[in-house]
C-alpha atoms as a PDB file:
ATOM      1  CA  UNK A   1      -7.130  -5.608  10.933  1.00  0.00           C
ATOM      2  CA  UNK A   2      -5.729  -2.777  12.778  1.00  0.00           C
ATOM      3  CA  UNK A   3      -1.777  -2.350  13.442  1.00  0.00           C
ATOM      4  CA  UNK A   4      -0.339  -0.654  16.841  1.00  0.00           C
ATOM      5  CA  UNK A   5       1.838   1.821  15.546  1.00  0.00           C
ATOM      6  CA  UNK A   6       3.689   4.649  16.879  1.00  0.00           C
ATOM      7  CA  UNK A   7       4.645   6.874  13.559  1.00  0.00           C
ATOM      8  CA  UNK A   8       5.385  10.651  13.405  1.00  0.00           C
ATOM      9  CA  UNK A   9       2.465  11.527  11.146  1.00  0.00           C
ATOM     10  CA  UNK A  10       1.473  15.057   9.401  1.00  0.00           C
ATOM     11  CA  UNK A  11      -2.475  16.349   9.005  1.00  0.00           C
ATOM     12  CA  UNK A  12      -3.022  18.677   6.136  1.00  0.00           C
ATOM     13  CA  UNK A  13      -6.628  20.318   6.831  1.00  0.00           C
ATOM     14  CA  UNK A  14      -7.766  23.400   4.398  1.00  0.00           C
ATOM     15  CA  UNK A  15      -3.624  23.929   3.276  1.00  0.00           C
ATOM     16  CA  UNK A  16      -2.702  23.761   7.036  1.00  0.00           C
ATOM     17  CA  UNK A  17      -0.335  20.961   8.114  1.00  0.00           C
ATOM     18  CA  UNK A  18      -0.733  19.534  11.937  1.00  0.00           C
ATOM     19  CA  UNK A  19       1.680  17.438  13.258  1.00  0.00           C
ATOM     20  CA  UNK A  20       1.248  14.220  15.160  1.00  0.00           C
ATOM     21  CA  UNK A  21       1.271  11.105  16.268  1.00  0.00           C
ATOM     22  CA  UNK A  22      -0.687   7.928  14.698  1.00  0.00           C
ATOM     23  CA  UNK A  23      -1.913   4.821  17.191  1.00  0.00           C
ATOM     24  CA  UNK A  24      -2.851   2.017  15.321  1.00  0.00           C
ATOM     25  CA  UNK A  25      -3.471   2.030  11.298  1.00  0.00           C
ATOM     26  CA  UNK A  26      -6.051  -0.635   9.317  1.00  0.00           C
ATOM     27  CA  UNK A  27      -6.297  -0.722   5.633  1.00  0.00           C
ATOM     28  CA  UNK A  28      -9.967   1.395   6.360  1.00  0.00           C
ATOM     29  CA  UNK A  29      -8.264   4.429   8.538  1.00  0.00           C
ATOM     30  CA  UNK A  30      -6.664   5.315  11.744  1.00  0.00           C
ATOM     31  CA  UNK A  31      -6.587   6.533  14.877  1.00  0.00           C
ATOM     32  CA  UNK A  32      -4.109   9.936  15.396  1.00  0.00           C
ATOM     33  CA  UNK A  33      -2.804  11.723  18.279  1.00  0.00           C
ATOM     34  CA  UNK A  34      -1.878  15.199  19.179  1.00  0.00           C
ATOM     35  CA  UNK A  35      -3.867  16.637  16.824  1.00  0.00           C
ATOM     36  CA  UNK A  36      -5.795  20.473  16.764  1.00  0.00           C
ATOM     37  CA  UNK A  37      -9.428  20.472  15.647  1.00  0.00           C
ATOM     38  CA  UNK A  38      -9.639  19.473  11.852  1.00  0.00           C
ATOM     39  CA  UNK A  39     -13.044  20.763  11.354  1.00  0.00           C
ATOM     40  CA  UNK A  40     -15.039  18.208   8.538  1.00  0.00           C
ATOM     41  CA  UNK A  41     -12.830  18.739   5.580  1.00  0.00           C
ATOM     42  CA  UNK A  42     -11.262  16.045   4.043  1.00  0.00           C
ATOM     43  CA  UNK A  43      -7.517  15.859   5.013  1.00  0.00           C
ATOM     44  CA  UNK A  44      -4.394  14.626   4.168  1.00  0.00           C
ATOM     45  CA  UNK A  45      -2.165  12.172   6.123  1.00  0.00           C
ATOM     46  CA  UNK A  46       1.699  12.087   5.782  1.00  0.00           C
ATOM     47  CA  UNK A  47       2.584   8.914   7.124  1.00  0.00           C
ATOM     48  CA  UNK A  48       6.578   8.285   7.784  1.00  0.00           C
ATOM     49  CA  UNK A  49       7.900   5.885   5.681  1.00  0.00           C
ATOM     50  CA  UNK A  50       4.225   4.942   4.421  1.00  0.00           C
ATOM     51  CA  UNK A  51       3.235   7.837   2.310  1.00  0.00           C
ATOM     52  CA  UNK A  52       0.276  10.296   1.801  1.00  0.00           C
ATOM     53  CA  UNK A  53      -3.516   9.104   1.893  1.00  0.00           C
ATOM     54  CA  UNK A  54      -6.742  11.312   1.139  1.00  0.00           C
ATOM     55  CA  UNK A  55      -9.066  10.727   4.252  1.00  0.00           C
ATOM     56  CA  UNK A  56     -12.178  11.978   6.392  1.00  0.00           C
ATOM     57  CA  UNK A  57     -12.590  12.854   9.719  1.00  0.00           C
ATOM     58  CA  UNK A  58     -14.771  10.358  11.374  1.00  0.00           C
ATOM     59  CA  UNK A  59     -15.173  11.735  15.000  1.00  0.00           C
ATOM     60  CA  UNK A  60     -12.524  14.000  17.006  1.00  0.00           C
ATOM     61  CA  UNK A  61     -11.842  14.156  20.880  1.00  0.00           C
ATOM     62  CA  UNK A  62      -9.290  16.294  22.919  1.00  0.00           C
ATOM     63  CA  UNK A  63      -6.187  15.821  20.566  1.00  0.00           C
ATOM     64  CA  UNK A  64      -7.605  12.214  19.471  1.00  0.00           C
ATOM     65  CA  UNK A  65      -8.502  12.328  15.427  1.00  0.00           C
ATOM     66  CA  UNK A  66     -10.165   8.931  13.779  1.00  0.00           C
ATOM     67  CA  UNK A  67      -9.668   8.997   9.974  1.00  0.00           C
ATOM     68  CA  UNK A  68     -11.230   6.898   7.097  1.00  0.00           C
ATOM     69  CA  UNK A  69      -9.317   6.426   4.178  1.00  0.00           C
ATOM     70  CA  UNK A  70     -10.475   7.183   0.576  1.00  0.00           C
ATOM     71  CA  UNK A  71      -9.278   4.226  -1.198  1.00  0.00           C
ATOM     72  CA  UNK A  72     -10.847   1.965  -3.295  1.00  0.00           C
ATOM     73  CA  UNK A  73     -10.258  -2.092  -2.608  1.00  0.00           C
ATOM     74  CA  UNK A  74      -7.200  -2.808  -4.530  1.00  0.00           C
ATOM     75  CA  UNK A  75      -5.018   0.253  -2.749  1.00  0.00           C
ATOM     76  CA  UNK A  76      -6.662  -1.396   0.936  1.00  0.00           C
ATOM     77  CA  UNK A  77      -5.435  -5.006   0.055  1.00  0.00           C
ATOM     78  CA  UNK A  78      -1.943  -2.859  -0.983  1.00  0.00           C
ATOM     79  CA  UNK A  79      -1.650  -1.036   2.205  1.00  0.00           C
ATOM     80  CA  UNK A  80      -2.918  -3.884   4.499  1.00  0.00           C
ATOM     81  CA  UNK A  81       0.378  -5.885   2.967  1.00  0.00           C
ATOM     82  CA  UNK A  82       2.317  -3.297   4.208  1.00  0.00           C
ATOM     83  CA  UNK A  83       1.226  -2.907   7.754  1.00  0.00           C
ATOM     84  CA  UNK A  84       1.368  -6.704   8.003  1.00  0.00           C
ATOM     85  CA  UNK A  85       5.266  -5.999   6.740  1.00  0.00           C
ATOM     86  CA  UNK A  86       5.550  -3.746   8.753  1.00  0.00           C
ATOM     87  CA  UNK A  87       4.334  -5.431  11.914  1.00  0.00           C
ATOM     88  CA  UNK A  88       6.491  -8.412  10.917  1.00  0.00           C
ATOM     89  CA  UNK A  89       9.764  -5.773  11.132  1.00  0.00           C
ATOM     90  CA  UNK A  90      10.020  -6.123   7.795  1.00  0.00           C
ATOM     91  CA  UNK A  91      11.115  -4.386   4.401  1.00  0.00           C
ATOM     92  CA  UNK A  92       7.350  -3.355   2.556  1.00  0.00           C
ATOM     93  CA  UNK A  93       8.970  -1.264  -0.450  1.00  0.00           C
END
């Protein structure tokens, strides 16, 4: 289930860090704004207040970036429960 979200958000491609904005966030990956050209290396994302996550670019337009995450199915159930919190307004930690 995706989550409208409007997070400052940081893109670490080959050791360089893009900043940006993210969209909307699902346990699977998201969608990220204002982004340079990532290339196909697998990134990290900084998320504010969320944390770090290992992903892969899935398709790039203009500044637009879609990410999947690399996480197995117990950390997806872990960070769905948080954008559900956090969609609620409240406290995920």
């Amino acid at each position: 289930r995706r989550v409208a979200m409007d997070k400052a958000v940081e893109v670490k491609a080959r050791g360089t860090p893009y900043p940006g904005t993210i969209n909307d966030i699902s346990a699977g990956g998201s969608l990220t704004a204002e982004i340079e050209s990532l290339g196909d290396d697998p990134v990290e994302l900084s998320i504010d207040d969320f944390g770090q996550y290992h992903a892969s670019v899935v398709w790039q337009w203009d500044e637009s970036v879609a990410l999947a995450f690399d996480l197995n199915e117990d950390d997806q159930h872990s960070l769905q429960e948080e954008h559900e919190a956090f969609r609620r307004g409240t406290d995920f930690d």
